[in-house]
C-alpha atoms as a PDB file:
ATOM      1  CA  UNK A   1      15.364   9.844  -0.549  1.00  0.00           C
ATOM      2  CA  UNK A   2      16.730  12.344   2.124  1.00  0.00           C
ATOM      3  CA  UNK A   3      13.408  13.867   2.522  1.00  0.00           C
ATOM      4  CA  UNK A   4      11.953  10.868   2.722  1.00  0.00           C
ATOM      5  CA  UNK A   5      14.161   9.299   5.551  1.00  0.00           C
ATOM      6  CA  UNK A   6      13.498  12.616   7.188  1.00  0.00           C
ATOM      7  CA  UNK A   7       9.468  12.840   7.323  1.00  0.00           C
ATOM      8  CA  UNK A   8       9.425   8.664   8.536  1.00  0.00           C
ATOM      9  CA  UNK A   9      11.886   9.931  11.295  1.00  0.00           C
ATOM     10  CA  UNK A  10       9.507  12.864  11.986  1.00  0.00           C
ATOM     11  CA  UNK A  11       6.547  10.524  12.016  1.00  0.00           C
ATOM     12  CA  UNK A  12       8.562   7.646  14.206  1.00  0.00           C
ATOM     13  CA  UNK A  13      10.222   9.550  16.534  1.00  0.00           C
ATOM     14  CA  UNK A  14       6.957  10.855  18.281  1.00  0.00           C
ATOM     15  CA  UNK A  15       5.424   7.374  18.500  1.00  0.00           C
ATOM     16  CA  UNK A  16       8.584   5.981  20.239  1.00  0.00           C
ATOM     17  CA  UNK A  17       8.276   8.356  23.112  1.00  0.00           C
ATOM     18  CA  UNK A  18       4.721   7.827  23.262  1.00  0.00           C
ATOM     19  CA  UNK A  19       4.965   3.907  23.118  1.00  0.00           C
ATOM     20  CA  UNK A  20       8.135   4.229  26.027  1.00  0.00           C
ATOM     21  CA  UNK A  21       5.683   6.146  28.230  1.00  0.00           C
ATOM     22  CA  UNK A  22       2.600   5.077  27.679  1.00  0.00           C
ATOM     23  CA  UNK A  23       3.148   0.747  28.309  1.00  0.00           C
ATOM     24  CA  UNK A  24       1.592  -1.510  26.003  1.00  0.00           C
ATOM     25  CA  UNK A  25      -2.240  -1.281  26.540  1.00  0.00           C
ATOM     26  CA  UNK A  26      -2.417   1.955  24.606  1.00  0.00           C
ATOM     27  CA  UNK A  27      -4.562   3.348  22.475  1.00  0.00           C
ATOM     28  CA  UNK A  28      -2.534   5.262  20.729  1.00  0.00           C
ATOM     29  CA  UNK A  29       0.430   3.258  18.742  1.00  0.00           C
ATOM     30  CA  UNK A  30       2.884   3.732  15.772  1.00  0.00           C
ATOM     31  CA  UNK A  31       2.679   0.985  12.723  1.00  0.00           C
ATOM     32  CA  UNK A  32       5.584  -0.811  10.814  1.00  0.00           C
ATOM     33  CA  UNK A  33       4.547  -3.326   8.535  1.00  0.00           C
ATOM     34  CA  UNK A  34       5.354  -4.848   4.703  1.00  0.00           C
ATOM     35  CA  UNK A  35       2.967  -6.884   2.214  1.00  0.00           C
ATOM     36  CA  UNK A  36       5.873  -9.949   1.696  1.00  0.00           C
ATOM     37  CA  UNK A  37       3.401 -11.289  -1.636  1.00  0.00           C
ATOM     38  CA  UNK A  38       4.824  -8.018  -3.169  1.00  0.00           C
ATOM     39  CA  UNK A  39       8.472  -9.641  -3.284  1.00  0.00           C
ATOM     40  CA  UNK A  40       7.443 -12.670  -5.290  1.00  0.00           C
ATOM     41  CA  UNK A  41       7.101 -10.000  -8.161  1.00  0.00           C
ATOM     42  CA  UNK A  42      10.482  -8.345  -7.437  1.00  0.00           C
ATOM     43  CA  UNK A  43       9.459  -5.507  -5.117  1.00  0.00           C
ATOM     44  CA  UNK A  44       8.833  -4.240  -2.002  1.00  0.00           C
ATOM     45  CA  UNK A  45       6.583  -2.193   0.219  1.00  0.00           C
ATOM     46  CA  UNK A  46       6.667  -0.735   3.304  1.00  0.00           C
ATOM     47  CA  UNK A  47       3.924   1.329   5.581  1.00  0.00           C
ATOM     48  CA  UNK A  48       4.256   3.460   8.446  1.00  0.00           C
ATOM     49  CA  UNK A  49       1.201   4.415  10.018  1.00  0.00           C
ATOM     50  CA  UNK A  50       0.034   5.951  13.643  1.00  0.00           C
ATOM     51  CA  UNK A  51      -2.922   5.724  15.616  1.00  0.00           C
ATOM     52  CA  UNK A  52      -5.081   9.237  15.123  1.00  0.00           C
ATOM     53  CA  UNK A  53      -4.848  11.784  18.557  1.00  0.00           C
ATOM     54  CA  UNK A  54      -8.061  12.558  17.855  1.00  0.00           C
ATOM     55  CA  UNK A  55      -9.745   9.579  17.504  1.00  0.00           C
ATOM     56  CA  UNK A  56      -8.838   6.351  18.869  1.00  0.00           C
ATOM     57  CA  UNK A  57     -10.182   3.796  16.464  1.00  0.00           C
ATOM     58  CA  UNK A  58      -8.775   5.707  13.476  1.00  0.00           C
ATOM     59  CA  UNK A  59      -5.292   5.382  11.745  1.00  0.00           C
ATOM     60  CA  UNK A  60      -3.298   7.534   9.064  1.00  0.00           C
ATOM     61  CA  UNK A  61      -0.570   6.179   7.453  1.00  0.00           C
ATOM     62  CA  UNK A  62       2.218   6.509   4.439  1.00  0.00           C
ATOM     63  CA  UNK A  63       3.451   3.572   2.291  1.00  0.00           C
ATOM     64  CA  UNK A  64       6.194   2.823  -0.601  1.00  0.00           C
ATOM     65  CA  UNK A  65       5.671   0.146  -2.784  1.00  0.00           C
ATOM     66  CA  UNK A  66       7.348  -0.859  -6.393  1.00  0.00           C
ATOM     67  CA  UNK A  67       6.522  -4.058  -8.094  1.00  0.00           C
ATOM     68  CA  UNK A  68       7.242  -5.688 -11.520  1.00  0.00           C
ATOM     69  CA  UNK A  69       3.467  -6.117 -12.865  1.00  0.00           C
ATOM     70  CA  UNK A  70       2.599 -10.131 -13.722  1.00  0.00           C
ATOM     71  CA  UNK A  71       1.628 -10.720 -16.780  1.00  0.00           C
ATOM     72  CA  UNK A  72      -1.587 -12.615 -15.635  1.00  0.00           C
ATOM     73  CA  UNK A  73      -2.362  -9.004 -14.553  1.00  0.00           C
ATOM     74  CA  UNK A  74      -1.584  -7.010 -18.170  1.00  0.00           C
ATOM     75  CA  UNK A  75      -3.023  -9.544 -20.247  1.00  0.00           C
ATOM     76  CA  UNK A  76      -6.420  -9.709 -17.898  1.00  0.00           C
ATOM     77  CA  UNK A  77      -6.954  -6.747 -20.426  1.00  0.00           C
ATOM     78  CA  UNK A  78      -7.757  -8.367 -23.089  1.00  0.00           C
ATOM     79  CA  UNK A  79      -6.466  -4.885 -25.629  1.00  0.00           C
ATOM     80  CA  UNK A  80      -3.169  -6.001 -24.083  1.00  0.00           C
ATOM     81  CA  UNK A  81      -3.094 -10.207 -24.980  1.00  0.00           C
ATOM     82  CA  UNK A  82       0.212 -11.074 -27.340  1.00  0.00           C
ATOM     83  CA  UNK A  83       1.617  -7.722 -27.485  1.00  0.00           C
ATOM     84  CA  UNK A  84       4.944  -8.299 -25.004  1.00  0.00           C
ATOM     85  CA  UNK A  85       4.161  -6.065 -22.625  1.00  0.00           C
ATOM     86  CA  UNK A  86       6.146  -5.784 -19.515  1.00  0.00           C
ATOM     87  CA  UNK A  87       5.871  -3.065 -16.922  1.00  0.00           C
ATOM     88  CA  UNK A  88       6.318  -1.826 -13.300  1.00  0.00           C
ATOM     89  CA  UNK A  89       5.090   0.600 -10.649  1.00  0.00           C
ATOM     90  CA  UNK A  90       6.423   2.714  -7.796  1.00  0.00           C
ATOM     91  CA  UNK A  91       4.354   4.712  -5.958  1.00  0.00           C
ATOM     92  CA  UNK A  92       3.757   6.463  -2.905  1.00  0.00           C
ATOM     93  CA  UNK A  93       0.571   5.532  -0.629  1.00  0.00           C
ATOM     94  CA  UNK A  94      -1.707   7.662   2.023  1.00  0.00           C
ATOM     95  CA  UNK A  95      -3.680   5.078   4.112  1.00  0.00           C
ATOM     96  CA  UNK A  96      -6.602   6.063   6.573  1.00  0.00           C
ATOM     97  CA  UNK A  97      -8.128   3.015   7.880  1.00  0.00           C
ATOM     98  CA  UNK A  98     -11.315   3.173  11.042  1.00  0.00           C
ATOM     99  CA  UNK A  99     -11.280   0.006  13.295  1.00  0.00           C
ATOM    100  CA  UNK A 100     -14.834  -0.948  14.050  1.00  0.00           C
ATOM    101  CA  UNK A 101     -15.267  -2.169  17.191  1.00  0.00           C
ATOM    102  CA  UNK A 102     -12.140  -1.407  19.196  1.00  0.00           C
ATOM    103  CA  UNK A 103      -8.674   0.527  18.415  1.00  0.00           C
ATOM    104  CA  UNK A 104      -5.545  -1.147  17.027  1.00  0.00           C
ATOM    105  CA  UNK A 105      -6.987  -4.403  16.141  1.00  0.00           C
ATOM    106  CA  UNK A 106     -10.028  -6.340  14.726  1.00  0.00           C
ATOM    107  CA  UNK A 107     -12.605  -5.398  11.366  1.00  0.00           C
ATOM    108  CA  UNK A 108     -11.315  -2.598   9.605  1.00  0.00           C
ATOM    109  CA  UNK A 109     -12.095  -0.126   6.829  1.00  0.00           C
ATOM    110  CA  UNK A 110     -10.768   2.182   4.987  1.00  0.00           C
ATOM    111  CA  UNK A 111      -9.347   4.134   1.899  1.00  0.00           C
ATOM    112  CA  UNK A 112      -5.952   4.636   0.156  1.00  0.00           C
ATOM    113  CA  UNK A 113      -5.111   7.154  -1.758  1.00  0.00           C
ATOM    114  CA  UNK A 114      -1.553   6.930  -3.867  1.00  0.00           C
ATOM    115  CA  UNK A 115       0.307   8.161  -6.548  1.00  0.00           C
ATOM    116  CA  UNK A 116       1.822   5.820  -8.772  1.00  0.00           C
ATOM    117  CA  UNK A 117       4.403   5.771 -11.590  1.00  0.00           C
ATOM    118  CA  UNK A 118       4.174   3.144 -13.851  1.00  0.00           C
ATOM    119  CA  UNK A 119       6.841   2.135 -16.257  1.00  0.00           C
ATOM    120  CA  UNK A 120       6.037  -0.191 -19.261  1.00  0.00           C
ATOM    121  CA  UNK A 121       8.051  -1.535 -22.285  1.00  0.00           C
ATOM    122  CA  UNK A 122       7.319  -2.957 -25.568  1.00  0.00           C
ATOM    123  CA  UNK A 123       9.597  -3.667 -28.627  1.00  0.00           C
ATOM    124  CA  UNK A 124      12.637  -2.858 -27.037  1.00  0.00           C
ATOM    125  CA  UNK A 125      10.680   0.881 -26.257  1.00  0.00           C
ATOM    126  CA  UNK A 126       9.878   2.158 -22.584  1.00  0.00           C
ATOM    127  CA  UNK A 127       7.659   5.018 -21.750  1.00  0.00           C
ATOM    128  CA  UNK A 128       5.915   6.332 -18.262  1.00  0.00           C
ATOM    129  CA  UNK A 129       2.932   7.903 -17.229  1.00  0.00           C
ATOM    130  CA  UNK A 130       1.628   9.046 -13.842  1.00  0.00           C
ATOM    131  CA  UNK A 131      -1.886   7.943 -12.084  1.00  0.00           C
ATOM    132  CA  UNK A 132      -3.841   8.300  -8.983  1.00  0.00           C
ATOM    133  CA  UNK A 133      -4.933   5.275  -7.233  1.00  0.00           C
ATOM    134  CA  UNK A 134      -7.925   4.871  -5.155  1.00  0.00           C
ATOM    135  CA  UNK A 135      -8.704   2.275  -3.194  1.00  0.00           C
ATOM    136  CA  UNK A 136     -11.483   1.028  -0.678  1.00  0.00           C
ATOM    137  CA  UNK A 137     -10.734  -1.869   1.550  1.00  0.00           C
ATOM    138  CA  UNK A 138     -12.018  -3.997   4.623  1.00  0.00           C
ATOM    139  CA  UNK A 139      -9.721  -5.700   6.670  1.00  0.00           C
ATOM    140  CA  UNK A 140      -8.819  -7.777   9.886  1.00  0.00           C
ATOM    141  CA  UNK A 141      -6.118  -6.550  12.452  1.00  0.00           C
ATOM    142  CA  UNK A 142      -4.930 -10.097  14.302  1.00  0.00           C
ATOM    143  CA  UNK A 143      -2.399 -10.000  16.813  1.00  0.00           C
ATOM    144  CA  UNK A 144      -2.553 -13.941  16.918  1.00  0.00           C
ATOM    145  CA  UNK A 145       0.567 -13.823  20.120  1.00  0.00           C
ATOM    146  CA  UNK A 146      -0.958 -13.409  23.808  1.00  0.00           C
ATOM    147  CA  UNK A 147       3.035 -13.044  24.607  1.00  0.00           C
ATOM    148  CA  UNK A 148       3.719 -10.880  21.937  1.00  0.00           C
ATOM    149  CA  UNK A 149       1.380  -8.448  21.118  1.00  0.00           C
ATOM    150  CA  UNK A 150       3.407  -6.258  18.824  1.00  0.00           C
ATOM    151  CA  UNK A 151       3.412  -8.592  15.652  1.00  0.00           C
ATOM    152  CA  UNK A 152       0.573  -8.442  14.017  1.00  0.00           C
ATOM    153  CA  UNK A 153      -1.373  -9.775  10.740  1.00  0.00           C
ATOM    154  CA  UNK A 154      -3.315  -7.461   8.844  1.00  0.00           C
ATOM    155  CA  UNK A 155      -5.410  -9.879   5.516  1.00  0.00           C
ATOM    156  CA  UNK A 156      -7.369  -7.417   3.676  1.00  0.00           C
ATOM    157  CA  UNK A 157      -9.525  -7.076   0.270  1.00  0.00           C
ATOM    158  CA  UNK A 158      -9.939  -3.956  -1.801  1.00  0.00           C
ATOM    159  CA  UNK A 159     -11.508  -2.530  -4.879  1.00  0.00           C
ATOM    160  CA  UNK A 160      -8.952  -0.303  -6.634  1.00  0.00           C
ATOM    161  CA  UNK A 161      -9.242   2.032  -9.562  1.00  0.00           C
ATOM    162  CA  UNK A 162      -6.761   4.315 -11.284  1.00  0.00           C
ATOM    163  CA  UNK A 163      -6.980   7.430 -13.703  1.00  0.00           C
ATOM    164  CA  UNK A 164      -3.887   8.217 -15.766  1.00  0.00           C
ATOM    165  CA  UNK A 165      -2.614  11.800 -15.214  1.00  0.00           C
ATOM    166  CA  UNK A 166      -0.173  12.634 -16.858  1.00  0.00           C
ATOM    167  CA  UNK A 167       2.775  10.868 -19.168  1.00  0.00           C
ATOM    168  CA  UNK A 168       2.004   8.157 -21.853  1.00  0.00           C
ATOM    169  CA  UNK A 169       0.770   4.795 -22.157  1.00  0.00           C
ATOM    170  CA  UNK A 170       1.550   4.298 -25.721  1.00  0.00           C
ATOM    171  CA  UNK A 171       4.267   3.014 -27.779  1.00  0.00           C
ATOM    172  CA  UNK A 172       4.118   1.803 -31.268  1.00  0.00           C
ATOM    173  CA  UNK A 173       0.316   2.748 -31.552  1.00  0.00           C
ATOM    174  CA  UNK A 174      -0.664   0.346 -29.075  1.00  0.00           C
ATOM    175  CA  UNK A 175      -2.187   1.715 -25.531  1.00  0.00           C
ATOM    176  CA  UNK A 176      -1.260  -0.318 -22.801  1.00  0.00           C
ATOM    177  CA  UNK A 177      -4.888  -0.492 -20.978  1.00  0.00           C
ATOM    178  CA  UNK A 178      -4.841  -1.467 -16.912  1.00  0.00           C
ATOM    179  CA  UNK A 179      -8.552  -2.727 -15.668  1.00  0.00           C
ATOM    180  CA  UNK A 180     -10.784  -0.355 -14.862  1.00  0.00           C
ATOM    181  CA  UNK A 181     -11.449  -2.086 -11.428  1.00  0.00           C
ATOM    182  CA  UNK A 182      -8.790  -4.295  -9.572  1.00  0.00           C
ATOM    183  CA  UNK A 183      -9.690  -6.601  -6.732  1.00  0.00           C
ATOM    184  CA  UNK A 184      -6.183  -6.176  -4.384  1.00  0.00           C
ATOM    185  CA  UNK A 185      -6.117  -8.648  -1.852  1.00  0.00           C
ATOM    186  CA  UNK A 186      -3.237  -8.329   0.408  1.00  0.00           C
ATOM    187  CA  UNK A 187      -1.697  -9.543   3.733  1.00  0.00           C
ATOM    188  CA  UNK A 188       0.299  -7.065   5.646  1.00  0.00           C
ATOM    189  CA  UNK A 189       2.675  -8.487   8.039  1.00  0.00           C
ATOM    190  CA  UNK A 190       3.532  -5.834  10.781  1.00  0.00           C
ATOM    191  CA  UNK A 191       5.221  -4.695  14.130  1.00  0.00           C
ATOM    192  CA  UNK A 192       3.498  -1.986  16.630  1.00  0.00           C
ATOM    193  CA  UNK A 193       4.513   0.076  19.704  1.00  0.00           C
END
């Protein structure tokens, strides 16, 4: 967690100076933002991203998230219907996301690449296993206040797929199967300077 706390201050700090000196019609601006839907299944995300040197319509990010999985998601594998299964994930995020048509706001696309750790129980048994996450999006950077520009909404869709890496999904004989494709729709509440 000290690491952690660490690298976001690395990643911050930089983007504060540049954001103090460079006024707000910059190009170049640091991301703070949270997907709220994520705490209506008891967890939490959070992203910090940065507007790419190199490249002005082009932003790299990290991200956190942990959620309890809904059941309407387990049992939309159909191996997993009436076996009790219950499970969560935590996982660490690397965004890169191209605006289209101008920097820091409007159509969006992108990838996302994370790690996850996924926890699930059964029969009074828990077990873990590791997987990589890929993900494609599109999405729309609003910054619906002319009087506050920093708060922005970021809506977007993505096709996710995951391959287990390590660890084990089984317990009691039964494999606990995620979809092999997962739409993700999201809305990403944020904060930039």
């Amino acid at each position: 967690m000290k690491n952690l706390f660490i690298a976001l201050m690395l990643l911050i700090l930089p983007g504060i100076c540049n954001a103090q000196m460079a006024g707000s019609n910059q190009s170049s601006q640091l991301y703070i933002e949270t997907d709220p839907t994520v705490y209506f299944f008891n967890g939490y995300s959070l992203v910090i991203s940065r507007s790419a040197t190199f490249s002005k319509n082009l932003k790299l990010g990290i991200g956190v998230y942990k959620t309890k999985l809904p059941d309407f998601y387990i049992e939309s594998e159909k191996e997993n219907i009436g076996l009790g299964w219950k499970g969560e994930n935590f996982g660490f995020d690397g965004f890169i996301d191209y605006y289209l048509f101008a920097p820091n706001k409007g159509l969006s696309v992108g990838t996302i690449i994370g790690l996850y750790k996924f926890t699930i129980q059964r029969n009074g048994k828990e077990e873990s296993y590791h997987s990589l996450v890929e993900t494609i999006r599109i999405g729309y950077l609003w910054r619906p206040f002319k009087s506050f520009q920093q708060l922005y909404l970021n809506p977007w869709a993505g096709l996710s797929t995951d391959q287990k890496i390590s660890g084990t999904n089984e317990i009691d004989g039964s494999i606990f199967h995620t979809p092999k494709w997962s739409f993700v729709p999201a809305l990403q509440i944020g904060f930039s300077f």
